[in-house]
C-alpha atoms as a PDB file:
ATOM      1  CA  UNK A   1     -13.079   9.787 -38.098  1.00  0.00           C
ATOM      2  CA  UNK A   2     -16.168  10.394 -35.731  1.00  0.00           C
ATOM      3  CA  UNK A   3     -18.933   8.057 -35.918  1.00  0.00           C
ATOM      4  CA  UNK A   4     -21.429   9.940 -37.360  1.00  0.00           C
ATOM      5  CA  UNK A   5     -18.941  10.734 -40.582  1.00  0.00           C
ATOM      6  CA  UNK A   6     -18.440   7.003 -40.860  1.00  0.00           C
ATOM      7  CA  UNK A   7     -22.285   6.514 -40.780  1.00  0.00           C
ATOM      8  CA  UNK A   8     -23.154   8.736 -43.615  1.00  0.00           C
ATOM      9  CA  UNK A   9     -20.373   7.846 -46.127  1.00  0.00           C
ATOM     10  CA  UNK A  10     -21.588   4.372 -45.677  1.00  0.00           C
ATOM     11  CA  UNK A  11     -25.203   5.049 -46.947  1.00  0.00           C
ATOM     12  CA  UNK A  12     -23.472   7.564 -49.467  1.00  0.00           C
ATOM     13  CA  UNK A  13     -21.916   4.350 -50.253  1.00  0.00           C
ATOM     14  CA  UNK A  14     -25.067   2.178 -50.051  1.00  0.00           C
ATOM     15  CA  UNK A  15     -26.875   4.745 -52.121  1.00  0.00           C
ATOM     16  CA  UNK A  16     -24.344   5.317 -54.942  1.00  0.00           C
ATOM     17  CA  UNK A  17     -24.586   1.215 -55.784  1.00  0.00           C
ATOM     18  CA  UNK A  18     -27.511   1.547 -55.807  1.00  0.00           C
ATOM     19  CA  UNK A  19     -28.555   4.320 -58.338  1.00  0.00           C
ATOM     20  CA  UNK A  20     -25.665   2.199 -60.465  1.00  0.00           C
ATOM     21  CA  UNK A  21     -27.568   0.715 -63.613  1.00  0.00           C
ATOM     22  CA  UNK A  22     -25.071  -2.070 -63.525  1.00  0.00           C
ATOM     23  CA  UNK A  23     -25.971  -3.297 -60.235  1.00  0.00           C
ATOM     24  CA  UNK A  24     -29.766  -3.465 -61.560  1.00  0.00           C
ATOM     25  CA  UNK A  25     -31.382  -6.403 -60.322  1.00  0.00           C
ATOM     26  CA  UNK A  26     -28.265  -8.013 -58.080  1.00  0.00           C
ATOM     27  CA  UNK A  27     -29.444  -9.777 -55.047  1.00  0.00           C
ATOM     28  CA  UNK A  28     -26.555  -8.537 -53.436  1.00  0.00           C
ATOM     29  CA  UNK A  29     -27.332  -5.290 -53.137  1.00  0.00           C
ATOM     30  CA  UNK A  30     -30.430  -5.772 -50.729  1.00  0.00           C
ATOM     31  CA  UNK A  31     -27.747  -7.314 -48.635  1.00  0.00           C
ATOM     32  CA  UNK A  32     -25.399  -5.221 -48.619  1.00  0.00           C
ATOM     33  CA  UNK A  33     -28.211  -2.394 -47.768  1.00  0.00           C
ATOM     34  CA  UNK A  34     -29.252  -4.388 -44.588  1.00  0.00           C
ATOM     35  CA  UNK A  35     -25.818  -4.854 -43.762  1.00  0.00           C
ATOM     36  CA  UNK A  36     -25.039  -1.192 -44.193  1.00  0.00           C
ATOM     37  CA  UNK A  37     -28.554  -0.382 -42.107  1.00  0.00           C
ATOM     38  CA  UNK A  38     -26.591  -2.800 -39.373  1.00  0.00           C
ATOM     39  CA  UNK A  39     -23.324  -1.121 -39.293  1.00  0.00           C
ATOM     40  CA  UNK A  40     -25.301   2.232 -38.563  1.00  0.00           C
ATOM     41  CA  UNK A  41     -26.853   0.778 -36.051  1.00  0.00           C
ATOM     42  CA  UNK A  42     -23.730  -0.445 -34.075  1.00  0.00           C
ATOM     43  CA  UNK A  43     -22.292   2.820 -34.742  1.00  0.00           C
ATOM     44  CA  UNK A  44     -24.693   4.716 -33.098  1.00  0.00           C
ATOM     45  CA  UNK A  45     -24.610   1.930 -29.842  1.00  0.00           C
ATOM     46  CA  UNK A  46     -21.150   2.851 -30.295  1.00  0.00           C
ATOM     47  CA  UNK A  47     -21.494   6.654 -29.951  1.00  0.00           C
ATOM     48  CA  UNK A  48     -23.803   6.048 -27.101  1.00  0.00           C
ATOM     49  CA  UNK A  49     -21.628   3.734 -25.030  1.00  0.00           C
ATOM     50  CA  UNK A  50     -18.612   6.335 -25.489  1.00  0.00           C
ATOM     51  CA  UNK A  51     -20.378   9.569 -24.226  1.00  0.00           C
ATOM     52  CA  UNK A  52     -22.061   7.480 -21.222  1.00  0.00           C
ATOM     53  CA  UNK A  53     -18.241   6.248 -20.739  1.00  0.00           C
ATOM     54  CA  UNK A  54     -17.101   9.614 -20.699  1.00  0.00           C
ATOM     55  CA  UNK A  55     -19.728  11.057 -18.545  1.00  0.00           C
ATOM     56  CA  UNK A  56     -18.859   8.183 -15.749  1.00  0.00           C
ATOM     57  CA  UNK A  57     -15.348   9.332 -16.226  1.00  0.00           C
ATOM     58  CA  UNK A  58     -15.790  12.722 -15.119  1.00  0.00           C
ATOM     59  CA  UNK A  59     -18.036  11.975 -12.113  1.00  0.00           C
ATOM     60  CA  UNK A  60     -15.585   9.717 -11.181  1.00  0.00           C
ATOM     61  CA  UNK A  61     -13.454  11.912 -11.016  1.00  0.00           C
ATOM     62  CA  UNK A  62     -15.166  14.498  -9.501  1.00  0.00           C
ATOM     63  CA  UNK A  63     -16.180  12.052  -7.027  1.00  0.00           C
ATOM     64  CA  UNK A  64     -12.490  10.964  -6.023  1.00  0.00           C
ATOM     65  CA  UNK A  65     -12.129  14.546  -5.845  1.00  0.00           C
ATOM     66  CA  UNK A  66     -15.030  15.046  -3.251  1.00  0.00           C
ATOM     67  CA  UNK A  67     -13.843  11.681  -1.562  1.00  0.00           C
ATOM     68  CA  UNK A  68      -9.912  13.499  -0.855  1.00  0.00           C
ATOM     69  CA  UNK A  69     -11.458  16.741   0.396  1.00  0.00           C
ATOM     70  CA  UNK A  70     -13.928  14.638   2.975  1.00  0.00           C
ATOM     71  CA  UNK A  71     -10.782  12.526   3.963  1.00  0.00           C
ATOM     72  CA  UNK A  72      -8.522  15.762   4.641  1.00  0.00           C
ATOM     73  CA  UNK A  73     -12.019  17.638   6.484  1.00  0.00           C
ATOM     74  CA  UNK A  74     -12.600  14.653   9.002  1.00  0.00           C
ATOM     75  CA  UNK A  75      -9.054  13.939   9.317  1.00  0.00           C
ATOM     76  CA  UNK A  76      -8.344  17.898  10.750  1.00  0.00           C
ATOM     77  CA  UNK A  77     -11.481  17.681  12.593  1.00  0.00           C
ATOM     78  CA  UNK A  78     -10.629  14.335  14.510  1.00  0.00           C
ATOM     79  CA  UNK A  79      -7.022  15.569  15.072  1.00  0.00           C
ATOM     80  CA  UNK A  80      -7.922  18.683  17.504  1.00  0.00           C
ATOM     81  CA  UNK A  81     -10.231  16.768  19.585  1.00  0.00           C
ATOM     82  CA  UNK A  82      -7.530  13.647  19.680  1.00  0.00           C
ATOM     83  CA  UNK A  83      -5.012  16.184  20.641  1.00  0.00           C
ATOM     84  CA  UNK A  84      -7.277  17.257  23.886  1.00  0.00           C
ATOM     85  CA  UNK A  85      -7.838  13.769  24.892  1.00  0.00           C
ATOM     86  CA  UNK A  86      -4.740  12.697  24.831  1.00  0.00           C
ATOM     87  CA  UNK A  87      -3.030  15.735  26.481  1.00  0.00           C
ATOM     88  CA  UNK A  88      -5.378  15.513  28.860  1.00  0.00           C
ATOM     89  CA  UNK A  89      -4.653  11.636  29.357  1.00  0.00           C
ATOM     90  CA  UNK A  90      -0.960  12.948  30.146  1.00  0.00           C
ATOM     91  CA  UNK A  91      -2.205  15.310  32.802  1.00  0.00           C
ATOM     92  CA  UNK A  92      -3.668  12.668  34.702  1.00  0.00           C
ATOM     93  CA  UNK A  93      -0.713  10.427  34.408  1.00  0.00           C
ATOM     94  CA  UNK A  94       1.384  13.427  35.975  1.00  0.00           C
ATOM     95  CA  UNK A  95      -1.479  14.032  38.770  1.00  0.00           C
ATOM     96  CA  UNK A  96       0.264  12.942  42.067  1.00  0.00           C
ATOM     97  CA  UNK A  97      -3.648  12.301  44.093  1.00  0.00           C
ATOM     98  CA  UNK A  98      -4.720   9.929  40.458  1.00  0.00           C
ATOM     99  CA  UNK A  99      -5.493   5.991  42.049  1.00  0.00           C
ATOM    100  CA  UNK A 100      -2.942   3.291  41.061  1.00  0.00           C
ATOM    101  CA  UNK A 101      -5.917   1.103  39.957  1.00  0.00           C
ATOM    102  CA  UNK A 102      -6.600   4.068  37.188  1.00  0.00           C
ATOM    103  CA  UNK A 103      -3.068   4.236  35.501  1.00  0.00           C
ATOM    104  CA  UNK A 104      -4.159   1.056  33.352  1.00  0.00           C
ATOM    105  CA  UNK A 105      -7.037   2.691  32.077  1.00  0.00           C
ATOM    106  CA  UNK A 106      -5.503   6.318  31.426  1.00  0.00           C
ATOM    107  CA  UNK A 107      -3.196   4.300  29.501  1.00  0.00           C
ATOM    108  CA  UNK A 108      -6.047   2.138  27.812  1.00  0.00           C
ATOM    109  CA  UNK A 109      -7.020   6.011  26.291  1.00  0.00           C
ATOM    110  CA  UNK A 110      -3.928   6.759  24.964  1.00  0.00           C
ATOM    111  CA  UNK A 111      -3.444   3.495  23.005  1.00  0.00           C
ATOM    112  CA  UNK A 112      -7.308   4.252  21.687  1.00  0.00           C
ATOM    113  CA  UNK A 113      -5.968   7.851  20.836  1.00  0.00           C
ATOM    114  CA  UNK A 114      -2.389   6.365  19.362  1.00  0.00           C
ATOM    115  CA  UNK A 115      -4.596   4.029  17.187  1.00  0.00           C
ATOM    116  CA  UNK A 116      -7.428   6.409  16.022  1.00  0.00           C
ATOM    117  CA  UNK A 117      -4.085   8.937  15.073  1.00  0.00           C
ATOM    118  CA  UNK A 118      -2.363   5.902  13.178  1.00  0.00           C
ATOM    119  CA  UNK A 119      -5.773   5.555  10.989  1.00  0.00           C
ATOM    120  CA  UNK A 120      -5.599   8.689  10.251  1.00  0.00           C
ATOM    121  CA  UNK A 121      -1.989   8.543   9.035  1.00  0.00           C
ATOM    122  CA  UNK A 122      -3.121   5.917   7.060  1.00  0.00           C
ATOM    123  CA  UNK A 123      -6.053   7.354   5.462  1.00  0.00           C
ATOM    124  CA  UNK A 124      -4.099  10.299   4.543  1.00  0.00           C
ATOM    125  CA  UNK A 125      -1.589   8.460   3.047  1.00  0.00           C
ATOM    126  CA  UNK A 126      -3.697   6.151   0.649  1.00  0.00           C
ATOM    127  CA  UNK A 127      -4.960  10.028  -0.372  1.00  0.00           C
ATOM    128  CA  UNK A 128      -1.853  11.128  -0.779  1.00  0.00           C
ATOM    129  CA  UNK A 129      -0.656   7.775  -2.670  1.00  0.00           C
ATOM    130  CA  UNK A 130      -4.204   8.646  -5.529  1.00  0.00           C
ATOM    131  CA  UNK A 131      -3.000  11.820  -5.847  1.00  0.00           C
ATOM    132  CA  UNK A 132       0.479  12.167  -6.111  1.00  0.00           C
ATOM    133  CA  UNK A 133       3.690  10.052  -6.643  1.00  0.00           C
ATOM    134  CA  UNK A 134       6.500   9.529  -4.447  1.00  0.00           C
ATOM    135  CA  UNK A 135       9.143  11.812  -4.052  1.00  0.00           C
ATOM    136  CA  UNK A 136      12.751   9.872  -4.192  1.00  0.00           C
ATOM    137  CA  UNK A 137      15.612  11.299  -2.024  1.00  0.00           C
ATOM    138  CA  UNK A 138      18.659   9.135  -1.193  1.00  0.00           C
ATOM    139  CA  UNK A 139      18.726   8.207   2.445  1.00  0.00           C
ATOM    140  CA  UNK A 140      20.181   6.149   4.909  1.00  0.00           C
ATOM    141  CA  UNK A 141      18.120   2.724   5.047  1.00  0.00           C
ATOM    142  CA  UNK A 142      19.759   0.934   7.800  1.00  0.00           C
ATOM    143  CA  UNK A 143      19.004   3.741   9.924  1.00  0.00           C
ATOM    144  CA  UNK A 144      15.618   4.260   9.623  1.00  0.00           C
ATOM    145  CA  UNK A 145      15.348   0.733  10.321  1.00  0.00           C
ATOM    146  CA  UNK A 146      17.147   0.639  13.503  1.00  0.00           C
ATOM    147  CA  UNK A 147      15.046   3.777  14.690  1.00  0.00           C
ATOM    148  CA  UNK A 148      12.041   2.283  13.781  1.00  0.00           C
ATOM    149  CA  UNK A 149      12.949  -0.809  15.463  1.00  0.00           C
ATOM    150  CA  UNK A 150      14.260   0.982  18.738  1.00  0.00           C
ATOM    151  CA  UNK A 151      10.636   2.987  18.924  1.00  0.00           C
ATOM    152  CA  UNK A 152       8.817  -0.719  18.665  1.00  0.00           C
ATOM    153  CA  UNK A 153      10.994  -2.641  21.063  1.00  0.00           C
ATOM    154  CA  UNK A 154       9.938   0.362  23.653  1.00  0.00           C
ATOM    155  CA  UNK A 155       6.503  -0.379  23.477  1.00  0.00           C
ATOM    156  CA  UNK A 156       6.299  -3.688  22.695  1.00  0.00           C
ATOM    157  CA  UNK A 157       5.861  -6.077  25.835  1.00  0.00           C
ATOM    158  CA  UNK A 158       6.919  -9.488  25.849  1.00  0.00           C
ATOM    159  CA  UNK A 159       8.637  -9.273  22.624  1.00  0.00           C
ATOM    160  CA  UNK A 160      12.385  -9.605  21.776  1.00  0.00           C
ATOM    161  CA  UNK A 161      13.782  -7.219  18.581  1.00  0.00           C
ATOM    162  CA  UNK A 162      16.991  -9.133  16.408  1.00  0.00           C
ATOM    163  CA  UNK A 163      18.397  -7.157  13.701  1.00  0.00           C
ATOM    164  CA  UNK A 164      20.914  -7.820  11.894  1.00  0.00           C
ATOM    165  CA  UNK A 165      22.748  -6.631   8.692  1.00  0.00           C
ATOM    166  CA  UNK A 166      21.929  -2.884  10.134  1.00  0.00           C
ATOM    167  CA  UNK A 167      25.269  -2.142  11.347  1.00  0.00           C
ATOM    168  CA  UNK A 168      26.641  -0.760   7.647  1.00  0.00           C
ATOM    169  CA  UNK A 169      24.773   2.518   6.088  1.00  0.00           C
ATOM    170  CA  UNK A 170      22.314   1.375   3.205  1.00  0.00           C
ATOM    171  CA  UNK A 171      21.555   4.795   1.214  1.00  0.00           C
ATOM    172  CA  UNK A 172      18.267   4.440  -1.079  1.00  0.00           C
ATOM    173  CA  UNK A 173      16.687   6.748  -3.458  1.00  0.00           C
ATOM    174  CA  UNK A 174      12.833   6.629  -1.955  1.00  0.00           C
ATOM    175  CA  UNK A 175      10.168   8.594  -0.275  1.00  0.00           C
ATOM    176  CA  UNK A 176      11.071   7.884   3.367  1.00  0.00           C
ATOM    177  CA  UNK A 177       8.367   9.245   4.907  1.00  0.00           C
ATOM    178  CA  UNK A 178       6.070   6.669   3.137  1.00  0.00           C
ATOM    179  CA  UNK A 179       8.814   4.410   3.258  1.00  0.00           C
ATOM    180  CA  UNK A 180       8.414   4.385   7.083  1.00  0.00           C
ATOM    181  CA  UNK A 181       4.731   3.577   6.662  1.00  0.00           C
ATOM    182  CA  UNK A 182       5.667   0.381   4.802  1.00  0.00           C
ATOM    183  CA  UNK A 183       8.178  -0.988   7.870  1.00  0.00           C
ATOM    184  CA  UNK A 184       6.715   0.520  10.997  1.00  0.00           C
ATOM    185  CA  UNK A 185       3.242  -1.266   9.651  1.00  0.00           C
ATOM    186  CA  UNK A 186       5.130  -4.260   9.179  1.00  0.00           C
ATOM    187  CA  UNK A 187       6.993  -4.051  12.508  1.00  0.00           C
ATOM    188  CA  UNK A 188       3.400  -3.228  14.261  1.00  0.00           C
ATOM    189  CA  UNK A 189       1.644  -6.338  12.378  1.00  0.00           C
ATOM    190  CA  UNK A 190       4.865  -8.578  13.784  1.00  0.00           C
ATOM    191  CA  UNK A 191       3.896  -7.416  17.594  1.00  0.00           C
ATOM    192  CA  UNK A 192       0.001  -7.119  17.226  1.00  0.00           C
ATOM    193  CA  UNK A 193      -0.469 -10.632  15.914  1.00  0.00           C
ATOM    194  CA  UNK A 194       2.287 -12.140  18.070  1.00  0.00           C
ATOM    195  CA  UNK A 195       0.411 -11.846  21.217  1.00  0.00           C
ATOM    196  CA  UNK A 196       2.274 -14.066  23.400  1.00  0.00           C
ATOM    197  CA  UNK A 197       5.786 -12.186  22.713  1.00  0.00           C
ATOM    198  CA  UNK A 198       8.416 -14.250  21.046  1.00  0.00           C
ATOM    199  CA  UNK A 199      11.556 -12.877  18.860  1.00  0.00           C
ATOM    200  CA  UNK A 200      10.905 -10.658  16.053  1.00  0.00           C
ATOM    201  CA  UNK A 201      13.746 -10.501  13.598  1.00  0.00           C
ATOM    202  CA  UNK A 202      14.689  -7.953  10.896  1.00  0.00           C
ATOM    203  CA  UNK A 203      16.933  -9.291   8.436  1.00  0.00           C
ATOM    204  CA  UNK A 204      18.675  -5.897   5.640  1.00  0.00           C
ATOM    205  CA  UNK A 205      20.733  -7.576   2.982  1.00  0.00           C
ATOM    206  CA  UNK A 206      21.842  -5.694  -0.464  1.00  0.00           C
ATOM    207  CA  UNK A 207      22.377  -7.331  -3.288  1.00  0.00           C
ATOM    208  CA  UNK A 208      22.481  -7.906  -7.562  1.00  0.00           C
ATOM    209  CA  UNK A 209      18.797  -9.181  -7.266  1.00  0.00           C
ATOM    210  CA  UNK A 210      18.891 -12.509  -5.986  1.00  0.00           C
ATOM    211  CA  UNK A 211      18.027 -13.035  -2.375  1.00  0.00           C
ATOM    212  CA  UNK A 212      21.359 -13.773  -0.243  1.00  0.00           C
ATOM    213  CA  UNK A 213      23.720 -13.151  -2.972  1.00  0.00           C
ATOM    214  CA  UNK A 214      26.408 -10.633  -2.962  1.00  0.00           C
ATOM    215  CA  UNK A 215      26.394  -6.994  -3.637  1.00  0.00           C
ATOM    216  CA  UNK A 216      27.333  -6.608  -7.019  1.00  0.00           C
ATOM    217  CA  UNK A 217      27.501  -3.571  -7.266  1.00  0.00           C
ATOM    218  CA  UNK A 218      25.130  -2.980 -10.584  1.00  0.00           C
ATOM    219  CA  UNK A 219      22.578  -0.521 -11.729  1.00  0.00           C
ATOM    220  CA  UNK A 220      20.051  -3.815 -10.882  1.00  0.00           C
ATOM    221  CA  UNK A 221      21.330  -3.806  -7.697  1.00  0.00           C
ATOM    222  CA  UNK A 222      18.214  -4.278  -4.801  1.00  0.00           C
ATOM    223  CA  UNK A 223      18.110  -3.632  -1.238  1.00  0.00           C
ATOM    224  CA  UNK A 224      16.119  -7.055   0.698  1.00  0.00           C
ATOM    225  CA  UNK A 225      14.519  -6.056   4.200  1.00  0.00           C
ATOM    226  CA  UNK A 226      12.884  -9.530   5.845  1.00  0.00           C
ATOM    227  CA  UNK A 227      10.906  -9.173   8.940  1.00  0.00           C
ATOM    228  CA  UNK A 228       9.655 -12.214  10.743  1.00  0.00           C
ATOM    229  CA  UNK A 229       7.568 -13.049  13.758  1.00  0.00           C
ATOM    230  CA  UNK A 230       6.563 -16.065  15.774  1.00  0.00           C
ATOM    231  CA  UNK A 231       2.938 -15.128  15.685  1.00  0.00           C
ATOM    232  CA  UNK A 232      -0.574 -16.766  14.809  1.00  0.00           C
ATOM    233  CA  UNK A 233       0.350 -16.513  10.914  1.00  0.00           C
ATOM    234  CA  UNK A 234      -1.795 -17.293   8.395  1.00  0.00           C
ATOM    235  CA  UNK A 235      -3.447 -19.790   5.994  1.00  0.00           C
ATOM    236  CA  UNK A 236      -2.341 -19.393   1.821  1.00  0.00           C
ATOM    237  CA  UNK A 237      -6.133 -18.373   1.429  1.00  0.00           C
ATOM    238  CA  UNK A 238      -5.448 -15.894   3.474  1.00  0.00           C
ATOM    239  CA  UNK A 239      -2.308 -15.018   2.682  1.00  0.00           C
ATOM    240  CA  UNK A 240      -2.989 -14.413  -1.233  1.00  0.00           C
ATOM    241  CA  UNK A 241      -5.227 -11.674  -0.047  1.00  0.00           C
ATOM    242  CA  UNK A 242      -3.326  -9.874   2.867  1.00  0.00           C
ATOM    243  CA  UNK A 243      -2.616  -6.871   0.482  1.00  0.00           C
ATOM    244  CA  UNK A 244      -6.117  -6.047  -0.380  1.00  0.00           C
ATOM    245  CA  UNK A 245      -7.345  -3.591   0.287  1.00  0.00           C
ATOM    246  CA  UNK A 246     -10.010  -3.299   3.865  1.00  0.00           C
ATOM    247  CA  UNK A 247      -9.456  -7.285   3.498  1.00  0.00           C
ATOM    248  CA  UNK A 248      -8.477  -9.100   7.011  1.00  0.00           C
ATOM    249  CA  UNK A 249      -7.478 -12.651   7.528  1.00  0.00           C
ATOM    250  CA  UNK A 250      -9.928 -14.843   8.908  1.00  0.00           C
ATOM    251  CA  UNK A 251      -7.769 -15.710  12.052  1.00  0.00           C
ATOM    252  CA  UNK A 252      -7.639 -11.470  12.894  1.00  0.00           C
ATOM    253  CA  UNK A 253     -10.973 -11.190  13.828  1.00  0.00           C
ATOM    254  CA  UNK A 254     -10.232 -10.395  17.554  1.00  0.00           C
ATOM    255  CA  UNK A 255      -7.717  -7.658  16.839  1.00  0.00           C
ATOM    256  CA  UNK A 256      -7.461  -4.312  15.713  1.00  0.00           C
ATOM    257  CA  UNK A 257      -7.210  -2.949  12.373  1.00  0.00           C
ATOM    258  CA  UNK A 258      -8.683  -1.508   9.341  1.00  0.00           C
ATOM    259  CA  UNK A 259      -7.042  -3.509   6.746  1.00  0.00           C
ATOM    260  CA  UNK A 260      -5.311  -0.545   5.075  1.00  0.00           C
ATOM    261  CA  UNK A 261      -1.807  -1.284   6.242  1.00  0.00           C
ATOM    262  CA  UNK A 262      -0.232  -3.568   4.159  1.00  0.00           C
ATOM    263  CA  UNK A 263      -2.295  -2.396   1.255  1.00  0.00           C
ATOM    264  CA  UNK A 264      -1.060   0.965   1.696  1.00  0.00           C
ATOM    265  CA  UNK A 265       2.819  -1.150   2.037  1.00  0.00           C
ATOM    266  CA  UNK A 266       2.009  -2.344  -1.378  1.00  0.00           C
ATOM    267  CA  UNK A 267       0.799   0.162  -2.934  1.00  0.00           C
ATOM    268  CA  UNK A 268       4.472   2.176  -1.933  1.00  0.00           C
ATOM    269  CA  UNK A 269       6.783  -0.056  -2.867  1.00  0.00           C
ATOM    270  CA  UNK A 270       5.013  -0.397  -6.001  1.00  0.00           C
ATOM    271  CA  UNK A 271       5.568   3.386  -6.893  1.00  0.00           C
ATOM    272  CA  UNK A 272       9.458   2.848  -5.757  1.00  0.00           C
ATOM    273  CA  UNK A 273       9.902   0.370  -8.152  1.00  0.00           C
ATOM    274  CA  UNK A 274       9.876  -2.860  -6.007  1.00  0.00           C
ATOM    275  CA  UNK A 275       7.959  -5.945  -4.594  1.00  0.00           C
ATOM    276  CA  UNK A 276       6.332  -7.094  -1.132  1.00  0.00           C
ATOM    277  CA  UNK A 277       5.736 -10.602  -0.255  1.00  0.00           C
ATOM    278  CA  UNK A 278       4.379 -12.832   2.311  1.00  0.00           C
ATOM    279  CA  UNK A 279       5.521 -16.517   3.480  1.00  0.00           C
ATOM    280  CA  UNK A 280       3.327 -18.127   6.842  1.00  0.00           C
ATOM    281  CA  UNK A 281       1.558 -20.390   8.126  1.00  0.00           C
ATOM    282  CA  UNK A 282      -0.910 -21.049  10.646  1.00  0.00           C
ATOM    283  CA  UNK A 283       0.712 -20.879  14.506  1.00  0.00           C
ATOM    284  CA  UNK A 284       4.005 -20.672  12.150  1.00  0.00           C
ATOM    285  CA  UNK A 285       4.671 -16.808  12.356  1.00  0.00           C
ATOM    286  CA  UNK A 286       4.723 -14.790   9.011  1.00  0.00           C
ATOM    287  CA  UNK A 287       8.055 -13.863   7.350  1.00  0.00           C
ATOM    288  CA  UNK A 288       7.303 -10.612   5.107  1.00  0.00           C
ATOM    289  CA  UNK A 289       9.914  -9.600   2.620  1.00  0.00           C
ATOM    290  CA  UNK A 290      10.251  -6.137   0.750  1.00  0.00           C
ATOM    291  CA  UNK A 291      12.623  -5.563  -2.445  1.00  0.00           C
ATOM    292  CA  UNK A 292      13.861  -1.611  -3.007  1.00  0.00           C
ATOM    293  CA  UNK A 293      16.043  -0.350  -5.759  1.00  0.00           C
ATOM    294  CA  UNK A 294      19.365   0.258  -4.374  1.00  0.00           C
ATOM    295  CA  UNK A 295      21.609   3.933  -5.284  1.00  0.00           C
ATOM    296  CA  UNK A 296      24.480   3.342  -7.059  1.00  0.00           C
ATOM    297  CA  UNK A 297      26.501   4.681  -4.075  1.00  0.00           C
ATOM    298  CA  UNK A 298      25.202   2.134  -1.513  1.00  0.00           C
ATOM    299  CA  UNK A 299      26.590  -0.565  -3.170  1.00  0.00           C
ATOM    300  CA  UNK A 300      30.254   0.910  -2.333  1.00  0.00           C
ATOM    301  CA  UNK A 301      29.935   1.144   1.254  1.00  0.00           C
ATOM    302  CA  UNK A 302      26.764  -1.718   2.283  1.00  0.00           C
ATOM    303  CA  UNK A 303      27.465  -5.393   2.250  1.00  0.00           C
ATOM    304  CA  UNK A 304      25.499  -8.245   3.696  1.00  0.00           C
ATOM    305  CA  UNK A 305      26.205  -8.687   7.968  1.00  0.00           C
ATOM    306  CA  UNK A 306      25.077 -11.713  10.185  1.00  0.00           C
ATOM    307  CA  UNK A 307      25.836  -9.902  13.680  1.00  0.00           C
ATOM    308  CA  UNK A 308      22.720  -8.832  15.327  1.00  0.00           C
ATOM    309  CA  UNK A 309      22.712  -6.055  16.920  1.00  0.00           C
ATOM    310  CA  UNK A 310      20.903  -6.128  19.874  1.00  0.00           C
ATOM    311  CA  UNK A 311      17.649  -3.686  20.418  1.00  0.00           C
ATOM    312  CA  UNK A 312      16.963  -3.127  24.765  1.00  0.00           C
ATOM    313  CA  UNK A 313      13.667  -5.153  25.559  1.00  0.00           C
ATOM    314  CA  UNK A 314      11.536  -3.220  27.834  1.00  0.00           C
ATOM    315  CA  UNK A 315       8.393  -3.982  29.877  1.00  0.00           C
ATOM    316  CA  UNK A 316       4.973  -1.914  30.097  1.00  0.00           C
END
């Protein structure tokens, strides 16, 4: 019943006791008429507060709105101009007359490039997580992985790849473009914050929802991906917070990043149904540990493995 309805019955009310001859004279009814005056009052506060709440509701939304449309403009816009640098940056790598001494800086522009095109990526991504859901198609886990993994150990320096438990396929229903958001981040985070190399290991198990246990081959069946580095870590403070968003932990101050990653990691396994942790401490390394939903026909043909298959480290 809208307020305003409500409001008038109740003086109706209010009015009908008291043109009442029986109610003559009873104290109560002064009451009741400032109580009545009361209750109009609130309902009209009421009233207010919902058509201020549904004003702020549509410019919000008209806001997000404006906010997507800005974040796909500058995106484009940076893209072409990113494109020319960094083509250009590949010219002068090829030119035959360019100064030794200058290779480390040509390359010093295509790392700025790679990074400015991975914020992008990232900022279109959170866009595309506010405005749409994922899109689930079944698809080969332990792959994607051990691509992923092969990309990083080419680029990484100083830093030794281990996975293991890759060697059997893992088929998941997921999005695995965003998918590959969550573990490349991951996999980036593990070489960016372990600056003086060490081993970084990636751990795929599959099992009935308990960590380590056997596939069992249920509809509650999970997929476990654990990736671990030997890097600066982090304190718990910290560490309660790492999948906030823009927030950065107080020991990352000298390296690069926006903060979005492993809120946007979050924020996708979320919509695929799972759950993203973090164990580390300081100078410890940081052990990171995603849980998927599992398809029914990966728990036929994936089992837990402890051989790790080796990933070629390579120098810049």
């Amino acid at each position: 019943m809208p307020m305003r309805s409500q409001e008038q019955e109740l003086r109706q009310w209010v009015a009908r006791l008291a043109e009442d001859p029986a109610n003559a004279g009873n104290p109560l009814l002064a009451e009741f008429q400032t109580l009545a005056e009361r209750h109009g009052k609130l309902l009209r506060q009421f009233h207010k507060i919902a058509k201020i709440s549904d004003r702020l509701q549509t410019e919000t939304k008209e806001i997000t709105r404006q906010q997507r449309q800005f974040v796909l403009m500058v995106s484009h816009e940076f893209r072409t101009p990113l494109a020319i640098i960094d083509s250009a940056s590949q010219m002068l790598e090829l030119e035959p007359k360019l100064p030794v001494s200058a290779m480390p800086r040509v390359g010093k522009i295509r790392n700025a490039v790679q990074r400015m095109l991975h914020l992008i990526e990232r900022c279109l991504t959170n866009e595309r997580l506010g405005a749409a859901k994922a899109r689930p198609v079944a698809f080969d886990l332990a792959a994607m992985l051990t691509t992923l993994a092969g990309e990083m150990a080419g680029t990484a320096t100083g830093h030794r790849f281990e996975l293991h438990g890759l060697d059997l396929p893992v088929p998941i229903p997921g999005d695995r473009d965003l998918l590959a958001v969550v573990f490349s981040n991951l996999m980036e985070n593990a070489v960016k914050y372990s600056p003086n190399g060490g081993t970084i290991r990636l751990d795929l198990s599959v099992g009935d929802g308990a960590a380590g246990s056997p596939c069992g081959g249920g509809a509650g069946s999970q997929v476990t991906v654990r990736i671990s580095d030997e890097g600066i870590g982090v304190n718990a403070a910290d560490a309660a917070r790492l999948f906030d968003k823009y927030f950065r932990a107080s020991n990352a101050a000298g390296t690069t990043g926006a903060g979005l990653g492993l809120h946007l990691a979050r924020c996708i396994v979320d919509t695929h149904g799972g759950g993203i942790s973090v164990a580390s401490e300081p100078g410890q390394g940081s052990t990171f540990t995603v849980r998927l939903p599992v398809a029914r026909t990966a728990t036929s043909t994936a089992a837990t493995a402890s051989a790790a298959v080796p990933v070629p480290e390579t120098s810049q």
